[in-house]
N, C-alpha and C. Protein backbone atom coordinates (compact mmCIF):
# COMPACT_ATOMS: atom_id res chain seq x y z
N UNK A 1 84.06 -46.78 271.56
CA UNK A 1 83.39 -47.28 270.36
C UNK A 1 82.31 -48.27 270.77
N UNK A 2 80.95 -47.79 270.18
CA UNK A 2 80.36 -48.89 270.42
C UNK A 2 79.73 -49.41 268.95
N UNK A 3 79.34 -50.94 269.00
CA UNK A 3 78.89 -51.35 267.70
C UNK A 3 77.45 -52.04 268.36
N UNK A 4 76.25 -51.84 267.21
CA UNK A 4 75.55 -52.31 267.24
C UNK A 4 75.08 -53.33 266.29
N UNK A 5 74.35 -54.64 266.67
CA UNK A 5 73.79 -55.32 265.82
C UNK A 5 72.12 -55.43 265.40
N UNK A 6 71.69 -55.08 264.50
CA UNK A 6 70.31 -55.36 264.58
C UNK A 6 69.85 -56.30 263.95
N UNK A 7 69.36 -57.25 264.01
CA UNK A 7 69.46 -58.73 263.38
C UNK A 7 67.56 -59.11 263.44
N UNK A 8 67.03 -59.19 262.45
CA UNK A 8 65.66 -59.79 262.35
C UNK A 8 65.45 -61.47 262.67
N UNK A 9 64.73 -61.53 263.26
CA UNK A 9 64.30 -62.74 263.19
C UNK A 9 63.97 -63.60 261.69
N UNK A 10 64.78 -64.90 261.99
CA UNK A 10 64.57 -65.38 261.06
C UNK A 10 63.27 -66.15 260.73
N UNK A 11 62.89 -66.56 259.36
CA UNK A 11 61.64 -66.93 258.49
C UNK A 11 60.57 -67.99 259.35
N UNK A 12 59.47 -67.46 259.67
CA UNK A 12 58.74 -67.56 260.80
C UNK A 12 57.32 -68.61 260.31
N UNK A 13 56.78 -69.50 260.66
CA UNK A 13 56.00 -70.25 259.94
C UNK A 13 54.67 -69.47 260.47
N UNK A 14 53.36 -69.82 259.48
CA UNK A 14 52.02 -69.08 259.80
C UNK A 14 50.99 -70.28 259.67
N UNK A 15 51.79 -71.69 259.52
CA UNK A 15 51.06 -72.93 259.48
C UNK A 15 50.06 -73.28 260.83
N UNK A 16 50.48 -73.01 261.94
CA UNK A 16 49.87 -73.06 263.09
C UNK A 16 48.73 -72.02 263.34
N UNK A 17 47.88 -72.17 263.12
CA UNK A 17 46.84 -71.23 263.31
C UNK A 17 46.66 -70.77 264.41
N UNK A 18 46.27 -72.03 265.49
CA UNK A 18 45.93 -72.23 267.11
C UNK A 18 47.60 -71.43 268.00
N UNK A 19 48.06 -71.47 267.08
CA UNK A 19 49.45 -70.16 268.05
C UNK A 19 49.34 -68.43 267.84
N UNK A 20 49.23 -68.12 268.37
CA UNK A 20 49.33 -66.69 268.94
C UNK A 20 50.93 -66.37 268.04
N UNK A 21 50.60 -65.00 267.55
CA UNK A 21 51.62 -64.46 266.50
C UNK A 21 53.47 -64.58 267.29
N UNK A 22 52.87 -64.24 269.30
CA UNK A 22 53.70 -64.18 269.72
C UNK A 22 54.75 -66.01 269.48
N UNK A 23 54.02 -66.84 269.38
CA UNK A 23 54.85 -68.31 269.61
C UNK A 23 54.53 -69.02 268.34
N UNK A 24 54.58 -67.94 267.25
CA UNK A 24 55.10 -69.17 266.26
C UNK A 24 56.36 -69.27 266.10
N UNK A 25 56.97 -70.53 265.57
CA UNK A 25 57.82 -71.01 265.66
C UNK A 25 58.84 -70.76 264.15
N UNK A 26 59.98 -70.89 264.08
CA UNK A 26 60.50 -70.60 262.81
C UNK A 26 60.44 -72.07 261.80
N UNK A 27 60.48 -71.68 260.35
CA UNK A 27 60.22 -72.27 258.99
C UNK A 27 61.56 -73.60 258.87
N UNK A 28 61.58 -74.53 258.49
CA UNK A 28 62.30 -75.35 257.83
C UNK A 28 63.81 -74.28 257.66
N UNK A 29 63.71 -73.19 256.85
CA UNK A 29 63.83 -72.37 255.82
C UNK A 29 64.93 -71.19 257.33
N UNK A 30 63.96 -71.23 257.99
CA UNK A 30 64.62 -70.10 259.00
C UNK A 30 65.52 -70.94 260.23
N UNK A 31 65.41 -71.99 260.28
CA UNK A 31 66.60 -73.03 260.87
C UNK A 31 67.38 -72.86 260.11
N UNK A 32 67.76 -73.13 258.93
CA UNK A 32 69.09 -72.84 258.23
C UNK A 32 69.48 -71.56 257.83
N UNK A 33 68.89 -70.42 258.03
CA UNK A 33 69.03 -68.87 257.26
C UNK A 33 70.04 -69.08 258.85
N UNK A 34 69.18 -68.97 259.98
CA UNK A 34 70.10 -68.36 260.79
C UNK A 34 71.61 -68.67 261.49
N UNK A 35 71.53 -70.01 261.55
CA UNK A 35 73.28 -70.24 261.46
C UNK A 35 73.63 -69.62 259.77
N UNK A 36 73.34 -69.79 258.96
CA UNK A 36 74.27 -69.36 257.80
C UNK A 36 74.87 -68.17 258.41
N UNK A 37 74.03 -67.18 258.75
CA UNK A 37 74.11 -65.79 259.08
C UNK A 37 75.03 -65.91 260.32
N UNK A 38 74.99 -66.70 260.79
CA UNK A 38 75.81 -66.75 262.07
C UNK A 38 77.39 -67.36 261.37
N UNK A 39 77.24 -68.06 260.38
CA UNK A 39 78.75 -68.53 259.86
C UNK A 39 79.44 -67.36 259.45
N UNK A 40 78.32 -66.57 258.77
CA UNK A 40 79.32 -65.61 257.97
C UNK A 40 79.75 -64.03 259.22
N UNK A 41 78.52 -63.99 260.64
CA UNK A 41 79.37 -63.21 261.02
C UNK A 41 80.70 -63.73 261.89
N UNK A 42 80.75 -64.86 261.67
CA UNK A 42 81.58 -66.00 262.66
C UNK A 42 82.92 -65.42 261.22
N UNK A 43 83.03 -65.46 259.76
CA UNK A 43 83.74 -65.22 258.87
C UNK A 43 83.99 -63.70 259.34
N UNK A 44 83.43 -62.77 259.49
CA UNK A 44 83.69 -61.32 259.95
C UNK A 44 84.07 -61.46 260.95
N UNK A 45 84.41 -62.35 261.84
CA UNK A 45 85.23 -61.88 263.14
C UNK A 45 84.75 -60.99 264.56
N UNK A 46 82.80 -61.43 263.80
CA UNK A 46 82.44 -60.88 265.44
C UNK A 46 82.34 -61.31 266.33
N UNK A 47 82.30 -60.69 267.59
CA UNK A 47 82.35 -60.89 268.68
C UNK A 47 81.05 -59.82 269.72
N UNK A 48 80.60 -60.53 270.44
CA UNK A 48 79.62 -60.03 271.10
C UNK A 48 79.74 -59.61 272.29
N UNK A 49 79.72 -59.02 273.19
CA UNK A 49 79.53 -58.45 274.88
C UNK A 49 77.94 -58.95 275.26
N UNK A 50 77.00 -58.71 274.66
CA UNK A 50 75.46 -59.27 274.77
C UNK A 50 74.54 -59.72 273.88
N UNK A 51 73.85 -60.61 273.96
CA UNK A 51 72.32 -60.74 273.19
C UNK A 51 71.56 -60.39 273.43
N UNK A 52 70.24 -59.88 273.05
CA UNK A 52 68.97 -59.15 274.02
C UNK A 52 68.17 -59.80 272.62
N UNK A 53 67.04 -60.44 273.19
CA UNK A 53 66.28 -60.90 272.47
C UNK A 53 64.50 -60.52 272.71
N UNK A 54 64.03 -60.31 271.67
CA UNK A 54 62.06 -59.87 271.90
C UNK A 54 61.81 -61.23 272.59
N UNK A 55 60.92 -61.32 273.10
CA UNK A 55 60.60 -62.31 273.79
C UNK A 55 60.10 -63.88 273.00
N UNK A 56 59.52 -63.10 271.48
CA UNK A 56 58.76 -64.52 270.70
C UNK A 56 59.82 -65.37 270.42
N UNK A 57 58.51 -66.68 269.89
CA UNK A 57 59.49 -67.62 270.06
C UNK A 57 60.43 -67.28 268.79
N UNK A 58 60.44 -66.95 267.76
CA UNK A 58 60.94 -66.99 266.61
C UNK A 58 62.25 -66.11 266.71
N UNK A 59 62.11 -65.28 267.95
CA UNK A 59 63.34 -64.33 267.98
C UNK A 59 64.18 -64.93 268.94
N UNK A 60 63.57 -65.92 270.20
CA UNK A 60 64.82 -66.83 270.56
C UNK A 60 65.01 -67.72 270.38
N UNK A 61 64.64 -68.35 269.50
CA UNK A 61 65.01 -69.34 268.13
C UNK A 61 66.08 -68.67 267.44
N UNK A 62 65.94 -68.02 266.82
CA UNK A 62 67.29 -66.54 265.89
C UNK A 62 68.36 -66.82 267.06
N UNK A 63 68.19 -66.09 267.95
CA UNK A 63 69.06 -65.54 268.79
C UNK A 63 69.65 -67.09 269.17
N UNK A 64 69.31 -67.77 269.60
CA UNK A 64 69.83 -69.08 269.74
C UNK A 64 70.76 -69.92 268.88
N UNK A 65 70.15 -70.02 268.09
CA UNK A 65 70.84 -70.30 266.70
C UNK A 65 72.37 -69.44 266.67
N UNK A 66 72.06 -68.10 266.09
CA UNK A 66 73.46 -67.22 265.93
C UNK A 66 74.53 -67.65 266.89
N UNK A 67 74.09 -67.31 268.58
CA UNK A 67 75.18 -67.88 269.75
C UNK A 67 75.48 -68.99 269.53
N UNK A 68 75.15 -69.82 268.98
CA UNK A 68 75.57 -71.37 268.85
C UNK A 68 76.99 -71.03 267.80
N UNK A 69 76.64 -70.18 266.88
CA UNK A 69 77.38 -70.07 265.89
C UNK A 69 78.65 -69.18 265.88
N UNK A 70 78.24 -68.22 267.19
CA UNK A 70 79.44 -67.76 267.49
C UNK A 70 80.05 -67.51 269.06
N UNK A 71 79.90 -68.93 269.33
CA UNK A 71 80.00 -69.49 270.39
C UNK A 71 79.93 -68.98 271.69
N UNK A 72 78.66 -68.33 271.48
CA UNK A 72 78.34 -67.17 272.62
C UNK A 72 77.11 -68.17 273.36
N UNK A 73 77.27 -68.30 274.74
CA UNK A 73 76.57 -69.49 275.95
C UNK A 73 75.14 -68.69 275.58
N UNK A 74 74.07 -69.45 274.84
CA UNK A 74 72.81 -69.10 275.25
C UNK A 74 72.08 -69.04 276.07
N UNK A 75 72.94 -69.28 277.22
CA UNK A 75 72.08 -69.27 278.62
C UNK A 75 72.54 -67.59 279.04
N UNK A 76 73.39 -67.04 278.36
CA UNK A 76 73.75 -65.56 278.58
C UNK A 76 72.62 -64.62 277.75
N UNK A 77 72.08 -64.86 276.66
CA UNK A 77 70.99 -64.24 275.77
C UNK A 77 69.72 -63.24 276.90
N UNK A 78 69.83 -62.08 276.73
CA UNK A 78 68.30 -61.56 277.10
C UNK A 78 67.59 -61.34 276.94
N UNK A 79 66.42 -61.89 277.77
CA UNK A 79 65.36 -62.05 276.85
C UNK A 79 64.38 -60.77 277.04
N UNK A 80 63.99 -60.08 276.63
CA UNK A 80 62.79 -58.51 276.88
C UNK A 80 61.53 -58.65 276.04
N UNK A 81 60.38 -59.05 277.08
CA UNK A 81 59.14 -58.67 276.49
C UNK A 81 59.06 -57.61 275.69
N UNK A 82 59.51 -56.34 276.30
CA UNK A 82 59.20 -55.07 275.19
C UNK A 82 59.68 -55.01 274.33
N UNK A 83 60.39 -56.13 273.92
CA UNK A 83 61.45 -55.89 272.02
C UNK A 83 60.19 -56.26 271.41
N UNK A 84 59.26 -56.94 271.55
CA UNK A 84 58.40 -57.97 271.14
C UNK A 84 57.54 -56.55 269.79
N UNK A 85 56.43 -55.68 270.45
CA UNK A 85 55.91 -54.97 269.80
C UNK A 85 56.72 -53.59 270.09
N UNK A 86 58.02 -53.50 270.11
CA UNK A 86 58.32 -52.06 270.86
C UNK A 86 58.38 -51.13 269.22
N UNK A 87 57.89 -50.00 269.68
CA UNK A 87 57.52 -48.94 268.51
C UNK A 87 59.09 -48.38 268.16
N UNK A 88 59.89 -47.93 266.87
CA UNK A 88 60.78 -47.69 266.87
C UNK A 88 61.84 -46.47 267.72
N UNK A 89 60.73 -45.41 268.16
CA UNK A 89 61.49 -44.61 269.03
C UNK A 89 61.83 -44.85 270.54
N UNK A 90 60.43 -46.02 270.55
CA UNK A 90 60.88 -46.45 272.10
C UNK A 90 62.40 -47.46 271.80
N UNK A 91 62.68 -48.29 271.17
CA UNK A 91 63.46 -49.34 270.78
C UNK A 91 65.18 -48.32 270.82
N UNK A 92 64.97 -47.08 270.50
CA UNK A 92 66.34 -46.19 270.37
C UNK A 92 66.54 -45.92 271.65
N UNK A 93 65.44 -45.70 272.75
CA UNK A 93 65.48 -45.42 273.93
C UNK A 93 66.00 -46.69 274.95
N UNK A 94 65.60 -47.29 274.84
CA UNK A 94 65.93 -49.34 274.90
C UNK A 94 67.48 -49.38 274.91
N UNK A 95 68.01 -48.90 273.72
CA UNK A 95 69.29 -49.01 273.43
C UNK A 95 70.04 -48.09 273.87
N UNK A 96 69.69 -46.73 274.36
CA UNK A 96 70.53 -45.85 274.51
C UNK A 96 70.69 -46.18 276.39
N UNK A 97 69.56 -47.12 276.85
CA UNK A 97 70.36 -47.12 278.24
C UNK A 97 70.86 -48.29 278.54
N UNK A 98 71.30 -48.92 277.44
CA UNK A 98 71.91 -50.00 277.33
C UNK A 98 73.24 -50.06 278.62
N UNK A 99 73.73 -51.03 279.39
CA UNK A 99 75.07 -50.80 280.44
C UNK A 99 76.13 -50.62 279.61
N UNK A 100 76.90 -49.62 279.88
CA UNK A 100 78.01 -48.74 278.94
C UNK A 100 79.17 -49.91 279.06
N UNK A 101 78.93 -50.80 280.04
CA UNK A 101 79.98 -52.13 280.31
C UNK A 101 80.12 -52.70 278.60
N UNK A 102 79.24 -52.37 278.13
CA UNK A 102 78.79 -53.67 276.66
C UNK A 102 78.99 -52.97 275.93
N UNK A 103 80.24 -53.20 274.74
CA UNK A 103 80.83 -52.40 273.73
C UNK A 103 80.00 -52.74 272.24
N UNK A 104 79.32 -54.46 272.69
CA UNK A 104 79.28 -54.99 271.13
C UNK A 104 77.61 -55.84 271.03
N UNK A 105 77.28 -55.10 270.91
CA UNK A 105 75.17 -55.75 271.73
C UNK A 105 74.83 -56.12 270.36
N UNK A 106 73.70 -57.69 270.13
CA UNK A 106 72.99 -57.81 269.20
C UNK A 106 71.66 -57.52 269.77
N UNK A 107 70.81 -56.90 268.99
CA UNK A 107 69.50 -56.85 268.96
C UNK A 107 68.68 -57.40 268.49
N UNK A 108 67.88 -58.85 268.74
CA UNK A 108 67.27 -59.66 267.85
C UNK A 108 65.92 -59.59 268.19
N UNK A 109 64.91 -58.64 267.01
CA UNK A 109 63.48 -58.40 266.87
C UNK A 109 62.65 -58.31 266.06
N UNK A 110 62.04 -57.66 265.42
CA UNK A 110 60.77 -57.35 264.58
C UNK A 110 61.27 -56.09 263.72
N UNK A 111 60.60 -56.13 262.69
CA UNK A 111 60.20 -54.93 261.65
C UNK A 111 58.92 -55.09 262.26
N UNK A 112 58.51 -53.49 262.31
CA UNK A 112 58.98 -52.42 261.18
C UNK A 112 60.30 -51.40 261.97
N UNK A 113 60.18 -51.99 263.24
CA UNK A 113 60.78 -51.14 264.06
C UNK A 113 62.20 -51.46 263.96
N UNK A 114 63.33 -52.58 263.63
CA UNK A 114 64.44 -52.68 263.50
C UNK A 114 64.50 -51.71 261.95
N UNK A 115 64.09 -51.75 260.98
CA UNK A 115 64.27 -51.16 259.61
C UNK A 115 64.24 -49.65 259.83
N UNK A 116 63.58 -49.34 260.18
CA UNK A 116 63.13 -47.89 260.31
C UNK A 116 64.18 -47.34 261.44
N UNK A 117 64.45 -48.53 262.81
CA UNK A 117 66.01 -47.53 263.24
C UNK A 117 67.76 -47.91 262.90
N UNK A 118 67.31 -48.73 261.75
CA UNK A 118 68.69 -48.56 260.61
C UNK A 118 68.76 -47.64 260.29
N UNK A 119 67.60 -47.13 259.50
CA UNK A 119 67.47 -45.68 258.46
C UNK A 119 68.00 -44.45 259.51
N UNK A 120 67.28 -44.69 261.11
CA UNK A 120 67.65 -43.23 261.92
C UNK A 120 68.79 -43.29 261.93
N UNK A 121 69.43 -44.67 262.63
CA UNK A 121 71.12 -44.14 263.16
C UNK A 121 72.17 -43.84 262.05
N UNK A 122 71.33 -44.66 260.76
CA UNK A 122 72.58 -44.77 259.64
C UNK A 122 72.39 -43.96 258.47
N UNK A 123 72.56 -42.78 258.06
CA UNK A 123 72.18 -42.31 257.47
C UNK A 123 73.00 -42.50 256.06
N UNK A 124 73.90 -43.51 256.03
CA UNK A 124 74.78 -43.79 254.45
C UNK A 124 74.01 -44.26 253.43
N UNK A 125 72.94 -45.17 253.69
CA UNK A 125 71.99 -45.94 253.01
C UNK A 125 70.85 -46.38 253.47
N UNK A 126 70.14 -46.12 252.36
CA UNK A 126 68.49 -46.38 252.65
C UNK A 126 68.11 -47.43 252.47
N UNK A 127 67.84 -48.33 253.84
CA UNK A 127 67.39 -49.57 253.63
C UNK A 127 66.15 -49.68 253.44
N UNK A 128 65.71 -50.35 252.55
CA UNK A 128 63.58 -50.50 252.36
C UNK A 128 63.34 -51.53 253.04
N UNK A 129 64.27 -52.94 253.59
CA UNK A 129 63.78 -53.54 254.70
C UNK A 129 64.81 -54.63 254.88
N UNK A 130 64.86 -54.98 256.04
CA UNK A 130 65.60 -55.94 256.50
C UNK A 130 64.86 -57.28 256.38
N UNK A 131 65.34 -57.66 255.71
CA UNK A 131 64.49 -59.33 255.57
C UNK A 131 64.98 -60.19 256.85
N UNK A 132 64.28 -61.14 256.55
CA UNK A 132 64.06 -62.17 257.36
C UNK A 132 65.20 -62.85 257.77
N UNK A 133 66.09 -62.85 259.19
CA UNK A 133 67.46 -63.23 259.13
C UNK A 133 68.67 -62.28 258.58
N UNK A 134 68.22 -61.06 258.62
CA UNK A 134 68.62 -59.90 257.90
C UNK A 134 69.50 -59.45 258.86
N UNK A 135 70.59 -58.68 258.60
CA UNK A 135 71.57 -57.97 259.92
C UNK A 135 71.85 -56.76 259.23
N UNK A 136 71.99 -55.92 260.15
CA UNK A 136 72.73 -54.60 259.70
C UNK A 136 73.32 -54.19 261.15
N UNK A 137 75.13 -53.69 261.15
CA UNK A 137 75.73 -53.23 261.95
C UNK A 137 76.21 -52.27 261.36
N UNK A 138 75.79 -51.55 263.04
CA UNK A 138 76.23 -49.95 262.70
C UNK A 138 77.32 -49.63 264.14
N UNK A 139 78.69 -49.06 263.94
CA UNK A 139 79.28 -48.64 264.73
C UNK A 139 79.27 -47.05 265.13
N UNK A 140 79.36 -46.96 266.41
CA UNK A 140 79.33 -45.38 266.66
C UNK A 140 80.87 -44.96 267.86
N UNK A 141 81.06 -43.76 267.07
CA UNK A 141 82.07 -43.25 267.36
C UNK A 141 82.03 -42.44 268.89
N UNK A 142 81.67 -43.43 270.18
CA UNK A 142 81.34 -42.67 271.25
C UNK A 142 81.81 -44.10 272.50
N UNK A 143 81.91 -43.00 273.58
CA UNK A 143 81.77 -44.53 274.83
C UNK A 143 80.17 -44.66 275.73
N UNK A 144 79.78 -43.98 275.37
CA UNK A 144 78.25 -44.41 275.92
C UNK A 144 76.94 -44.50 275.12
N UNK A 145 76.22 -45.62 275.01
CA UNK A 145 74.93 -45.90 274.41
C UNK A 145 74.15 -44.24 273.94
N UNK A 146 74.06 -43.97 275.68
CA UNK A 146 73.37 -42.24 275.19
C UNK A 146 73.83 -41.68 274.58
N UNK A 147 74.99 -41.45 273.55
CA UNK A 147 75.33 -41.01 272.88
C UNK A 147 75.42 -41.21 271.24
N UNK A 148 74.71 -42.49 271.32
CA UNK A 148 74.71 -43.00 269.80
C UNK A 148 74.17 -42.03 268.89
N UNK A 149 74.56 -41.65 267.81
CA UNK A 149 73.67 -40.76 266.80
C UNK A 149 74.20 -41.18 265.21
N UNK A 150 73.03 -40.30 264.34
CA UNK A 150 73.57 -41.03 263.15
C UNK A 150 74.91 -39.77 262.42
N UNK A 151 75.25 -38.84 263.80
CA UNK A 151 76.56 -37.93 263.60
C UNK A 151 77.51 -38.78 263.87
N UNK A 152 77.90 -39.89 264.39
CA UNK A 152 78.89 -40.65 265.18
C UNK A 152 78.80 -42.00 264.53
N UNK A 153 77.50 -42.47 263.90
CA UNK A 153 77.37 -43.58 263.18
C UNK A 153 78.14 -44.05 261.61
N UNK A 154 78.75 -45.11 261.75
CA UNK A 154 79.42 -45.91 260.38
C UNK A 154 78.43 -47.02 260.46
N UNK A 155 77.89 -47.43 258.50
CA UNK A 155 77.47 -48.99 258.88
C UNK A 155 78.48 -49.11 258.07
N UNK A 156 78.57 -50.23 258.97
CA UNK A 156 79.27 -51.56 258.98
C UNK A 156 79.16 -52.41 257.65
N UNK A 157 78.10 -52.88 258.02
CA UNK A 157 77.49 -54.12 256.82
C UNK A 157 75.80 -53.94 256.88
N UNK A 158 75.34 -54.68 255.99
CA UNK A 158 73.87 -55.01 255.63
C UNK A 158 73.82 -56.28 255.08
N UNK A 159 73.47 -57.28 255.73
CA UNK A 159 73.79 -58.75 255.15
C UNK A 159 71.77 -59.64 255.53
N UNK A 160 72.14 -60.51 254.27
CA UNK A 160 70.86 -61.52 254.72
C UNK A 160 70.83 -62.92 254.07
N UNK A 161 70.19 -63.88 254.44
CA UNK A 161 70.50 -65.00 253.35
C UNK A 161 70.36 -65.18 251.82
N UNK A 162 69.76 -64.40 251.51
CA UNK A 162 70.02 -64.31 250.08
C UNK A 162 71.21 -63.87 249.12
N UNK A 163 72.03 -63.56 250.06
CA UNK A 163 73.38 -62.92 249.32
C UNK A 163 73.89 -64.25 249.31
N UNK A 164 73.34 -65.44 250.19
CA UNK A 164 74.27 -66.67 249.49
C UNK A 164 73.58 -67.83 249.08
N UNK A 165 72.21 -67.66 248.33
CA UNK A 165 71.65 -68.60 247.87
C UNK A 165 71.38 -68.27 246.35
């Protein structure tokens, strides 16, 4: 069994002009979305094998945040330039050679490409987008990454901060 997490970066500020899209930094607003999100999967009882994070700052900000919250060492988090702009079919490819060692991986990156490979692997429900701090886990009924499909796929959940504000 493997489970996946795909988790958006949380609410990203556009106040800084003089920063490059890659290093802006997250909102007032996205400091608190992402522990929330981390309490409540800390309330679900997850547990992680890895983090893999896009490289911006806003996604290891996210990713930072969550491990704090579910007491996963952020000095373990990885970090991958190519999550940064990766196109959604490359991002399935990313994941499918994931080390078969890792039963329970979060993925913390960007739309459009996290939304669009909810919709591939999960075919129960049509998500129109993962917001900001947004998660969706999908489990698959297999022991190796290369094998993930949306024949083998259950989601899990679809969660974001607005379900508790």
């Amino acid at each position: 069994m493997k489970t996946l997490y795909l988790l958006r970066h949380a609410k990203s500020s556009w106040e800084y002009e003089e920063l490059s899209d890659h290093d802006r930094p997250l909102t007032k607003r996205g400091r608190s979305d992402a522990p929330l999100i981390g309490q409540e999967l800390v309330e679900r009882e997850v547990k992680l094998d890895m983090i893999i994070s896009s490289s911006a700052v806003r996604a290891i900000s996210t990713a930072t945040l969550i491990a704090k919250e579910l007491k996963f060492d952020p000095e373990r988090i990885g970090v991958q330039e190519e999550l940064y702009l990766i196109a959604t079919d490359d991002l399935k490819v990313f994941i499918q050679s994931l080390p078969d060692e890792y039963d329970r991986v979060m993925l913390v990156g960007h739309n459009p490409a996290l939304t669009e490979l909810a919709n591939q692997l999960s075919t129960e429900k049509s998500i129109a987008n993962i917001p900001t701090a947004g998660i969706v886990a999908i489990s698959f009924d297999c022991n190796y990454w290369g094998e993930i499909s949306p024949d083998n796929s259950k989601l899990l959940f679809f969660d974001f901060p607005k379900n508790y504000r």
